[in-house]
Protein backbone atom coordinates (compact mmCIF):
# COMPACT_ATOMS: atom_id res chain seq x y z
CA UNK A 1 129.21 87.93 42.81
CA UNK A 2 132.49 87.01 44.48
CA UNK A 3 135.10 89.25 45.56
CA UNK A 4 139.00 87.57 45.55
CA UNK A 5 142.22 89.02 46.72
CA UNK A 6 143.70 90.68 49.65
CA UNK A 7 142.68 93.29 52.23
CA UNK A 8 144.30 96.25 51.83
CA UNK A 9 142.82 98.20 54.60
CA UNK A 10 140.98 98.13 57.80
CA UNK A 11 137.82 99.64 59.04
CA UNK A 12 134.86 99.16 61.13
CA UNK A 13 131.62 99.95 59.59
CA UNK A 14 131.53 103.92 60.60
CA UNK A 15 135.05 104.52 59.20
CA UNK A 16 136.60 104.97 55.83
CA UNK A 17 135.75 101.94 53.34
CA UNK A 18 137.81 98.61 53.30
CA UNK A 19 140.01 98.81 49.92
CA UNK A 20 140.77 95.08 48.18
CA UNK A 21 143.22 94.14 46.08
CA UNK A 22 141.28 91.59 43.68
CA UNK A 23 138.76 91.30 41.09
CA UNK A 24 135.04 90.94 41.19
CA UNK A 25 133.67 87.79 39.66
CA UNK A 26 130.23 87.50 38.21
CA UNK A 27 128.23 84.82 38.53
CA UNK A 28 125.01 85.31 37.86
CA UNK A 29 122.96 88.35 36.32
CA UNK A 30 122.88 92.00 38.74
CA UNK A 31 120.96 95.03 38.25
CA UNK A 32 120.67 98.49 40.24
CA UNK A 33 122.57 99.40 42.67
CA UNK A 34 125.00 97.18 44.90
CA UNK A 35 125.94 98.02 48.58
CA UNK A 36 128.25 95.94 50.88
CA UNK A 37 129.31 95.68 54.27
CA UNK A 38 131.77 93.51 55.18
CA UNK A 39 133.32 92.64 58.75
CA UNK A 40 136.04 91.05 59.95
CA UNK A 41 135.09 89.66 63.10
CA UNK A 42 134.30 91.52 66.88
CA UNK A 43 136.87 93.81 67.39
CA UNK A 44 138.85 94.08 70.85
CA UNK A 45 138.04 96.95 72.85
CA UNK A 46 140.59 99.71 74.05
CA UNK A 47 140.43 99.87 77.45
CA UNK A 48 143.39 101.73 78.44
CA UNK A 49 144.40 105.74 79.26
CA UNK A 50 142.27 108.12 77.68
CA UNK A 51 144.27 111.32 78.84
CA UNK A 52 148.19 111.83 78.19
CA UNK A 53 150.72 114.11 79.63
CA UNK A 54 154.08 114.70 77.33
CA UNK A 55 157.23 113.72 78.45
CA UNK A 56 160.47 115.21 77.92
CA UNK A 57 162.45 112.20 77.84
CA UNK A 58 160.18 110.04 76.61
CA UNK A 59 157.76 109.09 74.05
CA UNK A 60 154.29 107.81 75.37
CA UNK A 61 152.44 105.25 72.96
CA UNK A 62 148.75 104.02 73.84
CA UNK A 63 148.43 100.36 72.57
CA UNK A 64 145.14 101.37 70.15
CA UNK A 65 146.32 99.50 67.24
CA UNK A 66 143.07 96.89 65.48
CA UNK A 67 141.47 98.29 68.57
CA UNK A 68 137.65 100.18 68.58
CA UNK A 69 138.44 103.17 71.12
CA UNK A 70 134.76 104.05 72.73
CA UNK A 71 136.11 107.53 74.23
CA UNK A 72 138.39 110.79 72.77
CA UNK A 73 142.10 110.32 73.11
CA UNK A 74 143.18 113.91 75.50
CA UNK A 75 146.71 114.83 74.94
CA UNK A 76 147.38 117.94 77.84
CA UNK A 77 149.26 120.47 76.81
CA UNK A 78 153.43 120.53 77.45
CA UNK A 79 154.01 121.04 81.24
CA UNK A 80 156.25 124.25 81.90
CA UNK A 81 157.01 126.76 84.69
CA UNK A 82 158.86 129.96 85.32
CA UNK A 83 160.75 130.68 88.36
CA UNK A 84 163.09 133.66 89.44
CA UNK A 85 166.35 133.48 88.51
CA UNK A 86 170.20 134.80 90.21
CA UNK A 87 170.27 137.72 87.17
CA UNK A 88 166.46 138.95 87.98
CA UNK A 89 165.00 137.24 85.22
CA UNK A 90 162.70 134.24 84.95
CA UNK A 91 163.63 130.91 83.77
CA UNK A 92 161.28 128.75 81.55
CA UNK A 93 161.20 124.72 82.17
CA UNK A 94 159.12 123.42 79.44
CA UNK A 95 158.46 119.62 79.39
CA UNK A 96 160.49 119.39 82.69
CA UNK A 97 158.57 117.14 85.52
């Protein structure tokens, strides 16, 4: 059998399955079941920061795209602090470095 067309999607072999956009040709004669894995070459490590703080004036993007991340991605929770205020009360600083 010979499978024609485009990918559609990408995955590595413990992810979701690769979806094509073709047809499946027979040539020849098939019975039971059929099972395929398919690859599309080594894939390029991640390699960079694992553990991200937000920023308020900025968006942070990790370059993981077509890239096999080994370890979890940590996003910390939004920075804030209180402090005393002139009228008594506190005031809140969230996502202020």
């Amino acid at each position: 059998m010979v499978i024609t067309g485009n990918r559609k999607t990408h995955a590595d072999a413990m992810g979701p399955p690769i979806l094509y956009d073709g047809t499946l040709e027979e040539t020849g004669a098939f019975q039971g079941e059929l099972g395929v894995f398919l690859t599309s070459g080594p894939k390029k490590t991640y390699d960079g920061a694992t553990v991200v703080v937000p920023k308020a004036a900025q968006d942070i993007v990790l370059p993981t795209r077509e890239r096999y991340v080994t370890d979890d991605i940590t996003v910390r929770k939004v920075p804030s602090y209180r402090t005393d205020n002139l009228s008594g009360g506190k005031t809140v600083y969230i996502a202020s470095e």
